[in-house]
N, C-alpha and C. Protein backbone atom coordinates (compact mmCIF):
# COMPACT_ATOMS: atom_id res chain seq x y z
N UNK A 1 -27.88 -33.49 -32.77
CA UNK A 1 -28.46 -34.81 -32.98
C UNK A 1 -29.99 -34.74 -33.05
N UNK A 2 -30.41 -33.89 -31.95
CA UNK A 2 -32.09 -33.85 -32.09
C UNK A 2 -32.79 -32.91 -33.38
N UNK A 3 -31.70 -32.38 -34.01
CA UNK A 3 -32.27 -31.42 -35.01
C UNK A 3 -32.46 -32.52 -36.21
N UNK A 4 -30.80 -33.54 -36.47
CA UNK A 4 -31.22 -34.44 -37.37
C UNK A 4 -32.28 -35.78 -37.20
N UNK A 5 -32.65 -36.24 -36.01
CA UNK A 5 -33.50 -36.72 -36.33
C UNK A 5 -34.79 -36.31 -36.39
N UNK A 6 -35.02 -34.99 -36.15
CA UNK A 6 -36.47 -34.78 -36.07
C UNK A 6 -36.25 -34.24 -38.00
N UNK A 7 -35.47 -33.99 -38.67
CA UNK A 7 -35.21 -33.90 -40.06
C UNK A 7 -35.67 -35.66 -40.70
N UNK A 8 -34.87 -36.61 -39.97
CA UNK A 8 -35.21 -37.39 -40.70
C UNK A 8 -36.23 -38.35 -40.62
N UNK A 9 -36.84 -37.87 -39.19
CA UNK A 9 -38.26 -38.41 -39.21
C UNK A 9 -39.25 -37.99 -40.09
N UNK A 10 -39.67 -36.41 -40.41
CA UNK A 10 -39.73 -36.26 -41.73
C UNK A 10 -39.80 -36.60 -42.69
N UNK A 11 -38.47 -36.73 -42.73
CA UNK A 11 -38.26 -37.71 -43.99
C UNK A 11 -38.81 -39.40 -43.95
N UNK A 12 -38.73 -39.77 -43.12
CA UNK A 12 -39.49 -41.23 -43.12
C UNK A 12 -40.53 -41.27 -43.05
N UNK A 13 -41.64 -40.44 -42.70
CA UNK A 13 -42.84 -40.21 -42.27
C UNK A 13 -43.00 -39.75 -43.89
N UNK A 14 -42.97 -38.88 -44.97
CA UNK A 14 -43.40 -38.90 -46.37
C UNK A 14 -42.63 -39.72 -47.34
N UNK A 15 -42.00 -41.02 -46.73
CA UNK A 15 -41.74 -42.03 -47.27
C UNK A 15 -42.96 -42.84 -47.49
N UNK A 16 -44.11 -42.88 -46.61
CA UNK A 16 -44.73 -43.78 -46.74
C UNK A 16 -46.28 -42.41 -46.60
N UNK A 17 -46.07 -41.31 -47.08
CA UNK A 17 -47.01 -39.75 -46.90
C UNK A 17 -48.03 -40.97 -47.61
N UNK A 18 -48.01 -41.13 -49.20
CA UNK A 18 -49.38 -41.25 -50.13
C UNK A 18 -49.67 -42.66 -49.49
N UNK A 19 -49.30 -43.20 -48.85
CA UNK A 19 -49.76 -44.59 -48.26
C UNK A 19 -51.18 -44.23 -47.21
N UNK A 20 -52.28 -45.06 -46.97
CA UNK A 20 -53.14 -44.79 -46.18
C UNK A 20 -52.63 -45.10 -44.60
N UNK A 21 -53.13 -45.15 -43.49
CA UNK A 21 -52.61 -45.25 -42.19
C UNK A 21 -52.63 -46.86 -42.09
N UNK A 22 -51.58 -47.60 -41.47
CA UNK A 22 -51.34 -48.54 -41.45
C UNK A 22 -52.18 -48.97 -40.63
N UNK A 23 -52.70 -50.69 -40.37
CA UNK A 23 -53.93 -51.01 -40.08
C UNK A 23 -53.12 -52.65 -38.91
N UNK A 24 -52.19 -52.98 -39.72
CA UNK A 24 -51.40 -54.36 -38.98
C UNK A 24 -49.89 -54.19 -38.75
N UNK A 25 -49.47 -54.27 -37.78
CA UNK A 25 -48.21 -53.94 -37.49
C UNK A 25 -47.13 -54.82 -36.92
N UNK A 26 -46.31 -55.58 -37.55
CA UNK A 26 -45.05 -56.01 -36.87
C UNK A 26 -44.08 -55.50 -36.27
N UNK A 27 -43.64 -56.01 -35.23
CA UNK A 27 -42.77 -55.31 -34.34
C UNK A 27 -41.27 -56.68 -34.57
N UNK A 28 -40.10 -56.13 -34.92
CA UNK A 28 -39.24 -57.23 -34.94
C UNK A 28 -37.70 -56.76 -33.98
N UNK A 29 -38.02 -57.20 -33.42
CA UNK A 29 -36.76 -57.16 -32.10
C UNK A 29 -36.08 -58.10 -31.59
N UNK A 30 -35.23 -58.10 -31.16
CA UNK A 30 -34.29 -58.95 -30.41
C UNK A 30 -35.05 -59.09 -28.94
N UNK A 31 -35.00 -60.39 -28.13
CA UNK A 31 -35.81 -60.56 -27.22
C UNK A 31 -34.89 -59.91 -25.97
N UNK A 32 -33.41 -59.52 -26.19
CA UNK A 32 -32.91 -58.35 -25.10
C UNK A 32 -33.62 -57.03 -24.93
N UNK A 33 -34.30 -56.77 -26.38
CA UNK A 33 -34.84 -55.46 -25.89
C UNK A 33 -36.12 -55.41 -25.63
N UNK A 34 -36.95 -56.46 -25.09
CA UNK A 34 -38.14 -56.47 -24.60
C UNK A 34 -38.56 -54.97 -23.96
N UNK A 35 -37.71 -54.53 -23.35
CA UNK A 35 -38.34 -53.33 -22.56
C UNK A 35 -38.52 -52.00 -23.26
N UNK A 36 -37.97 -52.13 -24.68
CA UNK A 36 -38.52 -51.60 -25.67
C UNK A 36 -40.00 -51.40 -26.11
N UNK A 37 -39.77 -52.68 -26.26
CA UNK A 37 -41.33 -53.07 -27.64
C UNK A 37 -42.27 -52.94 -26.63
N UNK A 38 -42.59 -53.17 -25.13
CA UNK A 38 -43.65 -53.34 -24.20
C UNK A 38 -44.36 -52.22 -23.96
N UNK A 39 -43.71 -51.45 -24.09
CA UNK A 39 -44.86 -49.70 -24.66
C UNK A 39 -44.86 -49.08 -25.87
N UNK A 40 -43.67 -49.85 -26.59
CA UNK A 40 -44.41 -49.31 -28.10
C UNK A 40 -45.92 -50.54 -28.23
N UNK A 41 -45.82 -51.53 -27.80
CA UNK A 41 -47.14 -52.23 -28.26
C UNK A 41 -48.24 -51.65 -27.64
N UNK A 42 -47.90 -51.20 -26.34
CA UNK A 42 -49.09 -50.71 -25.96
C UNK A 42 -49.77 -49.50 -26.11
N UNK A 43 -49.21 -48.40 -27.02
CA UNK A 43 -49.30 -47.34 -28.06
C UNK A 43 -50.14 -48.10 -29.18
N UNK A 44 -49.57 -48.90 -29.30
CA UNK A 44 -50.37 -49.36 -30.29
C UNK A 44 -51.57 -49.78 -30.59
N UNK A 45 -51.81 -50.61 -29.84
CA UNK A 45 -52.90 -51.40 -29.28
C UNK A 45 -53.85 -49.75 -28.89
N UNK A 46 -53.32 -48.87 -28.19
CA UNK A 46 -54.44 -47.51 -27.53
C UNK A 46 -54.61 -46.91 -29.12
N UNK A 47 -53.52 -46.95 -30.09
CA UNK A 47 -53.97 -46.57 -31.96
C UNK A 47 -54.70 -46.89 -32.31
N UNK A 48 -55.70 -48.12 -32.12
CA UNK A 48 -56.16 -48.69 -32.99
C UNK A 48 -55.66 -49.37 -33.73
N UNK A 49 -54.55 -50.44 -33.74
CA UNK A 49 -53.74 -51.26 -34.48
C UNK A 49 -53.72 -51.94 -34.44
N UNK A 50 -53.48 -53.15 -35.01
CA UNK A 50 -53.55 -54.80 -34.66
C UNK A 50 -51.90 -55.11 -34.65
N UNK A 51 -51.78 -55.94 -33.68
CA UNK A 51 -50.60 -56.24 -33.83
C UNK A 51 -50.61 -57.76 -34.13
N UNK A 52 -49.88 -58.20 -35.15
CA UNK A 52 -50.46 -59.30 -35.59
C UNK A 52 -49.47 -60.74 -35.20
N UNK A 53 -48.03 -60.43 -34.41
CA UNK A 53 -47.35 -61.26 -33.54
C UNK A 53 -46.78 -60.73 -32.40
N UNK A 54 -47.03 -61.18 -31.60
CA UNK A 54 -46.73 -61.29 -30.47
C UNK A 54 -45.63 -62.62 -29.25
N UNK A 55 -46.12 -62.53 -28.50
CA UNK A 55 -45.31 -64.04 -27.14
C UNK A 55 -45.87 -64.69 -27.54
N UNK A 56 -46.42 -65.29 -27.83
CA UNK A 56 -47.58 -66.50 -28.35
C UNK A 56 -46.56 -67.71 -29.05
N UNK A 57 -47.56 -68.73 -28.35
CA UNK A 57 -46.24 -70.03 -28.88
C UNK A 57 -47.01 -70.23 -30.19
N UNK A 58 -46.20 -70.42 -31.06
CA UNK A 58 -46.65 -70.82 -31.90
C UNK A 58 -47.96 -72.50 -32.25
N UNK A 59 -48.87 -72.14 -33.17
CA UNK A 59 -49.74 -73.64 -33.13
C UNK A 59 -48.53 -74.90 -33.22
N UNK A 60 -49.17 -75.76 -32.61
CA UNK A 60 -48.00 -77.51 -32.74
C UNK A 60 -47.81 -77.62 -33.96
N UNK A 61 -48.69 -77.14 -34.91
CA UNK A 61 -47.98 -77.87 -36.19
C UNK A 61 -46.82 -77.16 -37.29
N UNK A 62 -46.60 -76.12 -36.73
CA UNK A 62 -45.72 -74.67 -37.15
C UNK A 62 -44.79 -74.62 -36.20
N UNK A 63 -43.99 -74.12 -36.92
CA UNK A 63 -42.60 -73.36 -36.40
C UNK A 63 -42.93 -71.93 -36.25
N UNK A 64 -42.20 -71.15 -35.45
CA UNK A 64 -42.12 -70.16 -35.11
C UNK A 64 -41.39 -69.48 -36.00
N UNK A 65 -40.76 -69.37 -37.03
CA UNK A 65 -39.98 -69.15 -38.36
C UNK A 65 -41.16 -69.03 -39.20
N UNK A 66 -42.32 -69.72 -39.43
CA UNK A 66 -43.40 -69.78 -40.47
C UNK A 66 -44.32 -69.05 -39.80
N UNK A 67 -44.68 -69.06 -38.84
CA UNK A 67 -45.40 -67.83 -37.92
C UNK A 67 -45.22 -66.57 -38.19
N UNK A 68 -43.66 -66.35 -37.64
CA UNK A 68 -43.27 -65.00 -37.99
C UNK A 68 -43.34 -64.72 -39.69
N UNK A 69 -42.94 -65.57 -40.63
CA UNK A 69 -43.04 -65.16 -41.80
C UNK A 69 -44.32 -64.81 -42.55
N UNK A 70 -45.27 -65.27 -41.92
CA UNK A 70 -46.89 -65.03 -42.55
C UNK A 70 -46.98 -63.81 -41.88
N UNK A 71 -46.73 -63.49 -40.09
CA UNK A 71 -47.02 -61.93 -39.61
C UNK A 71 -46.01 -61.20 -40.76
N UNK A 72 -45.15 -61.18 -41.12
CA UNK A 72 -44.37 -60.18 -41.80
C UNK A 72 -45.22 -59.93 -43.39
N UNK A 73 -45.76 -61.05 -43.79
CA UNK A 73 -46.31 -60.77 -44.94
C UNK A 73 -47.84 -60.02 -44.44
N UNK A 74 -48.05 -60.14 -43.80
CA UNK A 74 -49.37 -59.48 -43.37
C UNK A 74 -49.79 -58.60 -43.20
N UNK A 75 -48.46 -57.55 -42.61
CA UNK A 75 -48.01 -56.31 -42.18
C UNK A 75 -48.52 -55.29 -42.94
N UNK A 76 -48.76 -54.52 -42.59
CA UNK A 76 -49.05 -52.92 -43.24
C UNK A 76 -47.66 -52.52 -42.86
N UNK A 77 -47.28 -52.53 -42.10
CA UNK A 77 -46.11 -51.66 -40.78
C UNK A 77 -44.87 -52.78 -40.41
N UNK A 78 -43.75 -52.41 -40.42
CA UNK A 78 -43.15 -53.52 -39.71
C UNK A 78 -42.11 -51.87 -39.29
N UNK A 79 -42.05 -52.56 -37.89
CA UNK A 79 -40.89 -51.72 -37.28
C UNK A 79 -39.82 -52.52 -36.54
N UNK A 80 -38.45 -51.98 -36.80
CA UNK A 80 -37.85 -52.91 -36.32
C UNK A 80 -36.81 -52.06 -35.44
N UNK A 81 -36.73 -53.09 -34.54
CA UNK A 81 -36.18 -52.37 -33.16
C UNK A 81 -34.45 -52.54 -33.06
N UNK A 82 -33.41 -52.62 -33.84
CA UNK A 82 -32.40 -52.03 -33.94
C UNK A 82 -31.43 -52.16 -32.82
N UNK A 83 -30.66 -53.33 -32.81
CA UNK A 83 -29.57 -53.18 -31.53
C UNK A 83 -28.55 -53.96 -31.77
N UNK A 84 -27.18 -53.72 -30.96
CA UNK A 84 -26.26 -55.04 -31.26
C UNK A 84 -26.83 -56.53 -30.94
N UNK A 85 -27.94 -56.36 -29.94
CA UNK A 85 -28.51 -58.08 -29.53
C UNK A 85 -29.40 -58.38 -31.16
N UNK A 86 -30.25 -57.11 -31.67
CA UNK A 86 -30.49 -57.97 -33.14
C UNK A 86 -29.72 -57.96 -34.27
N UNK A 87 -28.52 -57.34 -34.33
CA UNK A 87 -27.36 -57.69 -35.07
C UNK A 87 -27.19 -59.07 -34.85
N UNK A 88 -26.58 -59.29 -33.79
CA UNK A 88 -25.94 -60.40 -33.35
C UNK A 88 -27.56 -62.12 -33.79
N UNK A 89 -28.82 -61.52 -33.85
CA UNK A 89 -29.18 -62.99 -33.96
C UNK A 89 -29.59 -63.38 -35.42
N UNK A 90 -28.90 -64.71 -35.71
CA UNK A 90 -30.06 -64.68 -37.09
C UNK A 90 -31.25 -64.60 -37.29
N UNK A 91 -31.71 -65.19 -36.41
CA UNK A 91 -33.33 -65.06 -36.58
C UNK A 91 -33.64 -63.67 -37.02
N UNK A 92 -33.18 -62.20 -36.25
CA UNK A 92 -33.95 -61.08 -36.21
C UNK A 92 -33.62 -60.82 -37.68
N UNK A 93 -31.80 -61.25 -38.14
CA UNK A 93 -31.50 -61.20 -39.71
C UNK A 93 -32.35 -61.19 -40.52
N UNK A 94 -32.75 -62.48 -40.36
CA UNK A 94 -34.31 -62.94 -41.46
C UNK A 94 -35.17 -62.25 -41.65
N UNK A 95 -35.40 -61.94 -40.43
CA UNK A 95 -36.58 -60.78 -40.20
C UNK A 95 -36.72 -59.50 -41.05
N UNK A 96 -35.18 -59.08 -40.67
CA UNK A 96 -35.49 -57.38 -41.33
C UNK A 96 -35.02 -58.10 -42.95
N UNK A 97 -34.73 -59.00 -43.29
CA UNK A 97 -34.02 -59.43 -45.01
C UNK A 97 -35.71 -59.66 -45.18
N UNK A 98 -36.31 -60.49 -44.97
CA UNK A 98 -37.94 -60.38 -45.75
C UNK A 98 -38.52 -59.06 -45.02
N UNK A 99 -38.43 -57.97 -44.40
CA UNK A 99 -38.93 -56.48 -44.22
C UNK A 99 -38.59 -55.52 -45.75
N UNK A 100 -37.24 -55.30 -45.52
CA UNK A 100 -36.56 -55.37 -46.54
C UNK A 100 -37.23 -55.60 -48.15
N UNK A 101 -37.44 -56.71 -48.33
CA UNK A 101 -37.94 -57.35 -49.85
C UNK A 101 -39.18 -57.10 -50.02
N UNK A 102 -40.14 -56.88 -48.58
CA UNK A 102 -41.25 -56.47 -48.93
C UNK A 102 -41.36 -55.15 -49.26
N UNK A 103 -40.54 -54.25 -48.29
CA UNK A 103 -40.24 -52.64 -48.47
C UNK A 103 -40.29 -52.27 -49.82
N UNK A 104 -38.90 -53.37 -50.17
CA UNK A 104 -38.55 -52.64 -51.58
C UNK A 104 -39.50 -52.78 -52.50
N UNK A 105 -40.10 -53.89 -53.06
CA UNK A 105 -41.32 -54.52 -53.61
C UNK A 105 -42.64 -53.60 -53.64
N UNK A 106 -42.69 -52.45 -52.49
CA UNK A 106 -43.85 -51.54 -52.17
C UNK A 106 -44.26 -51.78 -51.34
N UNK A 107 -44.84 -53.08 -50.92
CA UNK A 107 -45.91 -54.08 -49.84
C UNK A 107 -45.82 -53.96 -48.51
N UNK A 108 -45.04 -52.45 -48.63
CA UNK A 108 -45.02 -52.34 -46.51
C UNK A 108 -43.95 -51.09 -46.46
N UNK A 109 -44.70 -50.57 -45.54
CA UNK A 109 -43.95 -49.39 -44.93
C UNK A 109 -43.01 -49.75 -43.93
N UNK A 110 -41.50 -49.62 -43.47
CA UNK A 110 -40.38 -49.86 -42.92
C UNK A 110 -39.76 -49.19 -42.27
N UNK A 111 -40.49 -49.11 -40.80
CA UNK A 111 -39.14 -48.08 -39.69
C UNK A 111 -38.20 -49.21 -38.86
N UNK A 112 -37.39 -48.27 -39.21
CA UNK A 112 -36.12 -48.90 -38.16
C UNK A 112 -35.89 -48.18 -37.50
N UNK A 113 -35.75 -48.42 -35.97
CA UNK A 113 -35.39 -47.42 -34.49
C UNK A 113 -34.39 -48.15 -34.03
N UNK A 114 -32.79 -47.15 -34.31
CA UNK A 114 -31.76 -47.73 -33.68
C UNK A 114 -31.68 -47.60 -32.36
N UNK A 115 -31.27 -48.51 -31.51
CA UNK A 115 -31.76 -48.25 -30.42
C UNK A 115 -30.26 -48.25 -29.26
N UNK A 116 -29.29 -47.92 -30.03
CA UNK A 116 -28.14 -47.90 -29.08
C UNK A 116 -26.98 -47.82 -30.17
N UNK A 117 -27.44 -47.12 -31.53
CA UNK A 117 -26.34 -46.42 -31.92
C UNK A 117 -25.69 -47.10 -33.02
N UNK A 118 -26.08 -48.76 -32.73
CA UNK A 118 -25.10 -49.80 -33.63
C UNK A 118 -25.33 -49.50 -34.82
N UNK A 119 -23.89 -49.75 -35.80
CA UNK A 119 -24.35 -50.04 -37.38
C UNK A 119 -25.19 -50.69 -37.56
N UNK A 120 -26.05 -50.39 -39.09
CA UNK A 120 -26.67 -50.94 -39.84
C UNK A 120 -26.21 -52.14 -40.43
N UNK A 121 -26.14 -52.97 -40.47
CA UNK A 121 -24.97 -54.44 -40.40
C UNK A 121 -25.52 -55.03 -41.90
N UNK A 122 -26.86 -55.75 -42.60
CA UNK A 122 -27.12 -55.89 -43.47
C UNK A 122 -26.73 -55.07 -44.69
N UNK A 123 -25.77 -55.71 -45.82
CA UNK A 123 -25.90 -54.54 -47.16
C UNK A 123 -27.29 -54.00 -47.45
N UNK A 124 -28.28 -54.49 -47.33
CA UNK A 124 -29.43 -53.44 -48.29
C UNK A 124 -30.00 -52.80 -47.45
N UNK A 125 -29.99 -52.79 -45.91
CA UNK A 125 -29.89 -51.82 -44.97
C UNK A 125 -29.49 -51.01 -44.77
N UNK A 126 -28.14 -51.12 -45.27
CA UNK A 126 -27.19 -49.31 -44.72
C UNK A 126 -27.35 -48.27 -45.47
N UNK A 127 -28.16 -48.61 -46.05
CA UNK A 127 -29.08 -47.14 -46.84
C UNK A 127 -30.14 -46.40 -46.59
N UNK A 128 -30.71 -47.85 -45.66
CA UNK A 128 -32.09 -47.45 -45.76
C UNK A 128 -31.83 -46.49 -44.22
N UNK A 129 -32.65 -45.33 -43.74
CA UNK A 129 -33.04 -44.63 -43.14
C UNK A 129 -33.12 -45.17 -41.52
N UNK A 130 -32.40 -44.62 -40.10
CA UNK A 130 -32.70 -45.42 -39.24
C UNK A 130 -33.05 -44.75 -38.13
N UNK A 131 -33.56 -44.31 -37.35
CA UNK A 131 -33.94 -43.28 -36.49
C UNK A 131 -33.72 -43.66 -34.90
N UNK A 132 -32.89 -42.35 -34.24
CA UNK A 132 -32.47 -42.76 -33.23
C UNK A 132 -33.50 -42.61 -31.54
N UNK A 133 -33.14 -43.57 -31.15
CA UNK A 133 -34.62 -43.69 -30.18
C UNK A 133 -33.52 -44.63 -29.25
N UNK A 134 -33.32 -44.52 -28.05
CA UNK A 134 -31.99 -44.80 -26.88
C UNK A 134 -33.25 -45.00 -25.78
N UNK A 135 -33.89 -44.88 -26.05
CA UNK A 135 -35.12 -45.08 -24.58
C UNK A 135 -36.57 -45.73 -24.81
N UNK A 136 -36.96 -46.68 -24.17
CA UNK A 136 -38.54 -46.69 -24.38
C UNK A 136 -39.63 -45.48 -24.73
N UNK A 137 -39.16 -44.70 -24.10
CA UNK A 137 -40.03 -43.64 -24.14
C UNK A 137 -39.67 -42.86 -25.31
N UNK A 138 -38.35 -43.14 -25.99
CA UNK A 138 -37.79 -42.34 -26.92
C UNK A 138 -38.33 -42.75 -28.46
N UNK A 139 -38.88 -44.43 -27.89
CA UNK A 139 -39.65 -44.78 -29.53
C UNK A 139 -40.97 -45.38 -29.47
N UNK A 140 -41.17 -44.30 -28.14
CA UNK A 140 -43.13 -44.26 -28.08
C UNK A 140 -43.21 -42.76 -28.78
N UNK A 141 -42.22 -42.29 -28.39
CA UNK A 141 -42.45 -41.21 -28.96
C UNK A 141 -42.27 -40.68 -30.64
N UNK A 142 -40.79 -41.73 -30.70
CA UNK A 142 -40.47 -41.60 -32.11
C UNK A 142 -41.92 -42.20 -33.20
N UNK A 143 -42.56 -43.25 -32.71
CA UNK A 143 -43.61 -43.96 -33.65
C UNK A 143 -45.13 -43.30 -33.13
N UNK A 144 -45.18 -42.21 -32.64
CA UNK A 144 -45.84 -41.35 -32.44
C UNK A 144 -46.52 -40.35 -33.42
N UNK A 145 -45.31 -39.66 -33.20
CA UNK A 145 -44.40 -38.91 -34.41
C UNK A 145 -44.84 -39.34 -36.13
N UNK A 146 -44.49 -40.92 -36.00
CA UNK A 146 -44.68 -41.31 -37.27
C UNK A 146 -45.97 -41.85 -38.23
N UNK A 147 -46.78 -42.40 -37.14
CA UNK A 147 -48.41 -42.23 -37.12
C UNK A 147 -48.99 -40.67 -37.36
N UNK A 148 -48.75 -39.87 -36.32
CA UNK A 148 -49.90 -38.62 -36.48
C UNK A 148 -49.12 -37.96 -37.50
N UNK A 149 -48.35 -38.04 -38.00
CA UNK A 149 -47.59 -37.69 -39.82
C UNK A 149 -48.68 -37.13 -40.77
């Protein structure tokens, strides 16, 4: 297992080789795996990265749906954190379906860190590339990895 993903990190890492280093970064997760994203952000933040959503309530005159959709267009980076809790919500759906359209389109580089094994559940997902990371520490390390590339 550790031979193929360090193969297909690789491979995801000169997916996005001729691209310059990403500068704004979305993180899209299911709010079960908080204990995830809370040291990949803070990797991030020590990168030099902007992270461009966060806990933050959204302004009164916005939804949190239009929030998140301007951070996703904004993105250099969107990584998405991969579990049966973001299978299971629509919201995170939305999320990786406009990741997705931007991916394909060019307009953003796209990791996905499965994070407990689950299928790829979206059709234009189960193609795309998903890298296995079972620990916090397993996708500080994996997006590590994918930065110093």
């Amino acid at each position: 297992m550790k031979i193929a993903n360090a193969m297909l990190t690789d491979y995801v890492r000169d997916l996005g080789a001729s691209a310059r280093r990403p500068r704004t970064v979305f993180i899209s997760r299911a709010r079960a795996d908080i204990r995830f994203a809370r040291p990949l952000e803070a990797l991030l933040k020590t990168s030099q990265l902007r992270l461009i959503f966060d806990e933050v309530a959204p302004p009164s005159d916005r939804t949190i749906q239009s929030v998140i959709k301007d951070a996703i267009e904004a993105a250099d980076l969107i990584i998405v954190l991969w579990s049966r809790a973001y299978a299971a919500s629509k919201y995170c759906f939305d999320e990786l379906d406009m990741a997705l359209q931007r991916h394909q389109a060019g307009a953003v580089r796209l990791w996905i860190l499965n994070l407990d094994n689950s299928d790829l559940v979206p059709p234009r997902a189960r193609g795309f590339p998903s890298l296995a990371a079972d620990s916090p520490e397993a996708v500080v390390e994996m997006v590590r990895k994918l930065l110093d590339g």
